[in-house]
Protein backbone atom coordinates (compact mmCIF):
# COMPACT_ATOMS: atom_id res chain seq x y z
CA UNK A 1 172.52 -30.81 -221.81
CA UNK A 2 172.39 -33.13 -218.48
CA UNK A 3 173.45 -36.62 -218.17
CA UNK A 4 171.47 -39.38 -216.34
CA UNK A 5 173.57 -40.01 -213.31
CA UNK A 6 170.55 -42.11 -211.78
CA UNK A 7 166.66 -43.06 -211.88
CA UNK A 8 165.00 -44.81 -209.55
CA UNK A 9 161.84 -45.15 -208.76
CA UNK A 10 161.26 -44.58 -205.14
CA UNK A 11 157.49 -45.66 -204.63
CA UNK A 12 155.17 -46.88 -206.95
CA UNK A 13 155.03 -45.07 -210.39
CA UNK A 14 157.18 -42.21 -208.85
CA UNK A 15 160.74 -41.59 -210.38
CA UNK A 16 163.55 -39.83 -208.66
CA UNK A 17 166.36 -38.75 -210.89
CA UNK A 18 169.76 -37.10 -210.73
CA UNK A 19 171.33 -35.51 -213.81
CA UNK A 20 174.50 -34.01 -213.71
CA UNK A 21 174.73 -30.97 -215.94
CA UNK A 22 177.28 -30.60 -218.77
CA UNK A 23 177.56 -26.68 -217.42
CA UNK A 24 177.84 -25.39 -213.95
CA UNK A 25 174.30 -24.17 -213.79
CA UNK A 26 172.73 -21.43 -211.32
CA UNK A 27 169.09 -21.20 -209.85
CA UNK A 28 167.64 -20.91 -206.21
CA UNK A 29 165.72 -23.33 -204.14
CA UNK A 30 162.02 -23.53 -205.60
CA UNK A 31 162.47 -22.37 -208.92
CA UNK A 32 161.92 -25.38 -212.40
CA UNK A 33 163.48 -26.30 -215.23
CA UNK A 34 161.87 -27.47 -218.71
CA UNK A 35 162.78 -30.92 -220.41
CA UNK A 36 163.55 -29.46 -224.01
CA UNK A 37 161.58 -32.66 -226.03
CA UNK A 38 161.53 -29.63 -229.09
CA UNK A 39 161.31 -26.23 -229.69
CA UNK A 40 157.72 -26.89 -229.27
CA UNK A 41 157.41 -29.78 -226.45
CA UNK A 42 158.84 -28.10 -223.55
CA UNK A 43 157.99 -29.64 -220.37
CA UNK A 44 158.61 -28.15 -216.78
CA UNK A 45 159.22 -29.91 -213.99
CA UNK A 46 160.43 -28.44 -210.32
CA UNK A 47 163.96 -28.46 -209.30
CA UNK A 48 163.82 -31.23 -206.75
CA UNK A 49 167.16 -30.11 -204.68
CA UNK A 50 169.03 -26.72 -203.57
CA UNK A 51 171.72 -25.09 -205.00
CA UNK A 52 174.02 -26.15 -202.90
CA UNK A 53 173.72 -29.78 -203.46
CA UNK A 54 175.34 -30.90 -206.51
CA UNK A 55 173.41 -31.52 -210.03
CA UNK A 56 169.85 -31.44 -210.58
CA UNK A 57 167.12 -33.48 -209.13
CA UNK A 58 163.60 -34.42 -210.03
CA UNK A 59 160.91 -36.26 -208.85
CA UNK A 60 158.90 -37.02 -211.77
CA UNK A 61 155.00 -38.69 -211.44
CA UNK A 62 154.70 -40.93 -214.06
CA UNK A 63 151.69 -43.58 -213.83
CA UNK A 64 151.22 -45.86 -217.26
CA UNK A 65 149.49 -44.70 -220.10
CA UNK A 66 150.29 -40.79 -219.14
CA UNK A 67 152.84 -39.58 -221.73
CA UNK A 68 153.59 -36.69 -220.34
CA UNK A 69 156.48 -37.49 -218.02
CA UNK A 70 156.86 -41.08 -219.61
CA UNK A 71 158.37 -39.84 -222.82
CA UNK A 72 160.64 -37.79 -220.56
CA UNK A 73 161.52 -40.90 -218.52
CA UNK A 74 161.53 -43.39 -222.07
CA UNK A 75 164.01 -40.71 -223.64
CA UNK A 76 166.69 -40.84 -220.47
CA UNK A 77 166.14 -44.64 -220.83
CA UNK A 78 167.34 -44.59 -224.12
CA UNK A 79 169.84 -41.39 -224.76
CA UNK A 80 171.29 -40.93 -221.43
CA UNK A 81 170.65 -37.49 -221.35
CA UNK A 82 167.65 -34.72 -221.52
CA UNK A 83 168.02 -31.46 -222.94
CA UNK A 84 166.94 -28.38 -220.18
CA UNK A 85 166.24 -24.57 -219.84
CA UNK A 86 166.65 -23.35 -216.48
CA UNK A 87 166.30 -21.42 -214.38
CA UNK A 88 162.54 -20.53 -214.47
CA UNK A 89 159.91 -19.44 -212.01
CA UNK A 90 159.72 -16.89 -209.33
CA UNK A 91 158.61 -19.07 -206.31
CA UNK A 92 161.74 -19.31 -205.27
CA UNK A 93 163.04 -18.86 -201.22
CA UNK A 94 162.75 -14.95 -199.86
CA UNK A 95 165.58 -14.61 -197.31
CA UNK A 96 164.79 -11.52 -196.18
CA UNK A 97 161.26 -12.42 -194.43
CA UNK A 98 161.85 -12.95 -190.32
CA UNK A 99 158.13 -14.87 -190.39
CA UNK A 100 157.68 -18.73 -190.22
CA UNK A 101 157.40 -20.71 -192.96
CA UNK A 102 154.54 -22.77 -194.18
CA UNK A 103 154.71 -25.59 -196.58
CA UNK A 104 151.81 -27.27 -198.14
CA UNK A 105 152.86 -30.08 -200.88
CA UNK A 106 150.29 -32.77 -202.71
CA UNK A 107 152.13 -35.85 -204.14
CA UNK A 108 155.05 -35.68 -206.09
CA UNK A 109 154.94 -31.50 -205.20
CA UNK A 110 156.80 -32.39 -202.35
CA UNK A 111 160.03 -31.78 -205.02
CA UNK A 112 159.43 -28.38 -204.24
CA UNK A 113 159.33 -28.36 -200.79
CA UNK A 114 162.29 -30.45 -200.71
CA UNK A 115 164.29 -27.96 -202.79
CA UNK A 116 163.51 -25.32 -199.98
CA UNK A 117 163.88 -27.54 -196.89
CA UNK A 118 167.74 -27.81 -198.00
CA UNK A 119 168.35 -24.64 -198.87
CA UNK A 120 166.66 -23.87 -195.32
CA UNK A 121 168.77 -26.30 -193.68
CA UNK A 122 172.31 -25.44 -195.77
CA UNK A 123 171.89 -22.06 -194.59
CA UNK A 124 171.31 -22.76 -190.77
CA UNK A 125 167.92 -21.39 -191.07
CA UNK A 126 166.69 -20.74 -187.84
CA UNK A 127 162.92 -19.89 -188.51
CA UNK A 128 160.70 -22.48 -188.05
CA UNK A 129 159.08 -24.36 -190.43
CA UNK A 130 156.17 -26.48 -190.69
CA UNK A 131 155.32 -29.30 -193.86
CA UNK A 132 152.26 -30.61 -193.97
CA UNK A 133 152.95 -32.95 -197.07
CA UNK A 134 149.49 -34.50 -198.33
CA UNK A 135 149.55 -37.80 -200.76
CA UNK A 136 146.48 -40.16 -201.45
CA UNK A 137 147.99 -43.19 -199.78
CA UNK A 138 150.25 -43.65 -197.05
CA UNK A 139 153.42 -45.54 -199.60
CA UNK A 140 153.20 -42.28 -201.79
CA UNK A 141 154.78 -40.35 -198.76
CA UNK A 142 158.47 -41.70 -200.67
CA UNK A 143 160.65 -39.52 -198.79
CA UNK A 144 159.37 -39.51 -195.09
CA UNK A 145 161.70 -41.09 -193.49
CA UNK A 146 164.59 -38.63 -194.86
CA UNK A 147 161.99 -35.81 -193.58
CA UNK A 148 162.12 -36.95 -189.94
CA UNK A 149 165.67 -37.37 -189.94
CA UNK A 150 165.54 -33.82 -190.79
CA UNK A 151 163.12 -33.24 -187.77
CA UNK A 152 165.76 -35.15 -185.70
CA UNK A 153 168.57 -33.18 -186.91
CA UNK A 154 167.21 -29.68 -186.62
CA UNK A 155 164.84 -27.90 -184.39
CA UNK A 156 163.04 -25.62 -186.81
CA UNK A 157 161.33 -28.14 -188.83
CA UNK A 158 157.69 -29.99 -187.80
CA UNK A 159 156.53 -32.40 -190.21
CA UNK A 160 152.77 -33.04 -190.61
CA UNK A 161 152.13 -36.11 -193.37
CA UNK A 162 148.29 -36.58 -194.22
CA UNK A 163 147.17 -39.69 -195.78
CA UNK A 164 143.74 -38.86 -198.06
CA UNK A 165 143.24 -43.04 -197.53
CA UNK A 166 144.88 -44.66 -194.55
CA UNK A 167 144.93 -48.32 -194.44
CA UNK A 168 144.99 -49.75 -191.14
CA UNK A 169 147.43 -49.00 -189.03
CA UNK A 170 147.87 -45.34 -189.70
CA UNK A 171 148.25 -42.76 -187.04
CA UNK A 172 148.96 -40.23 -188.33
CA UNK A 173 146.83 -37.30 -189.66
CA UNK A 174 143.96 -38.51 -192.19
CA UNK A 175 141.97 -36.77 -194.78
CA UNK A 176 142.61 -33.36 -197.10
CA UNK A 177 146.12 -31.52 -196.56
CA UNK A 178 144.78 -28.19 -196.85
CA UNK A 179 141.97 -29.24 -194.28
CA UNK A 180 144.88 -29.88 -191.90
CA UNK A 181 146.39 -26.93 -192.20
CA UNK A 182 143.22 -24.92 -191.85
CA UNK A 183 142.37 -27.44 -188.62
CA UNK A 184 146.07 -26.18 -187.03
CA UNK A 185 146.29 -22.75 -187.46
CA UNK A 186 143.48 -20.03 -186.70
CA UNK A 187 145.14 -17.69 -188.94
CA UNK A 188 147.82 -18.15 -192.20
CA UNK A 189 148.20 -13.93 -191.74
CA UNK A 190 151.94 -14.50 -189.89
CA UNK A 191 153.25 -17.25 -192.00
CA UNK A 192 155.13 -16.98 -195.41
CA UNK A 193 153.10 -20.15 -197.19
């Protein structure tokens, strides 16, 4: 069982929320846990920071009309606290690879990435790293500022947002992440994606 420290939501129809676990709990950076709604409904949903932050974080997409995550989101409103399994998943950071990294998120995916970017930075990683973090408009890109403060803080890290719709104004990349990515780099062979 977790309890609802906080939930915000961060841009439009996007939720970021910290639970603090009634257990000391143990995964690595990438892997998810499942929402327990019953022993039927269980509902996964990446772990959103690295172990060695405290609690558990999610970013949860939850537009109207999409029960999915809103039931998730309506039962925190109401009980305080969600029922989890964790850890799960096998995507989870290799240590043992010299090779750059590549990450390519889409939306609210980013939660992954994020998980790894801290666990990269906690451990004084010193392989770089490229995001390339794609999102529909630019206002769904919630967390870019904390990204470049990253950039500013650490030399390994190059962050590459890509707005699918730019409104006026935008300069930075436009169009389809993976179309980025694929426009950067000849070959993915030498990178751990």
């Amino acid at each position: 069982v977790c309890r609802l420290e906080s939930l915000h939501e961060c841009a439009e129809h996007i939720w970021h929320i910290r639970l603090a676990p009634e257990h000391d709990v143990t995964f690595r950076a990438g892997q998810y846990l499942q929402v327990v709604m019953s022993e039927q409904d269980k509902r996964p949903f990446s772990i959103a920071n690295a172990p060695t932050r405290p609690g558990l974080e999610l970013q949860i997409g939850a537009t109207p009309g999409n029960a999915y995550p809103g039931q998730v989101l309506e039962r925190l409103r109401t009980e305080g606290q969600l029922t989890v399994e964790l850890p799960l998943g096998n995507a989870w950071l290799r240590d043992d690879s010299p090779r750059p990294i590549l990450l390519i998120a889409g939306g609210t995916g980013y939660s992954y990435a994020r998980a790894l970017l801290q666990a990269l930075i906690d451990s004084g990683n010193s392989r770089p790293v490229w995001l390339y973090w794609g999102v529909r408009h630019e206002n769904q890109l919630y967390e870019g500022q904390e990204v470049q403060a990253w950039c500013n803080e650490v030399d390994f890290l190059h962050y590459v947002p890509v707005v699918q719709t730019p409104e006026t104004g935008w300069s930075g990349r436009s169009g389809l992440v993976h179309e980025a990515v694929l426009q950067d780099f000849a070959s993915l062979d030498q990178y751990d994606i």
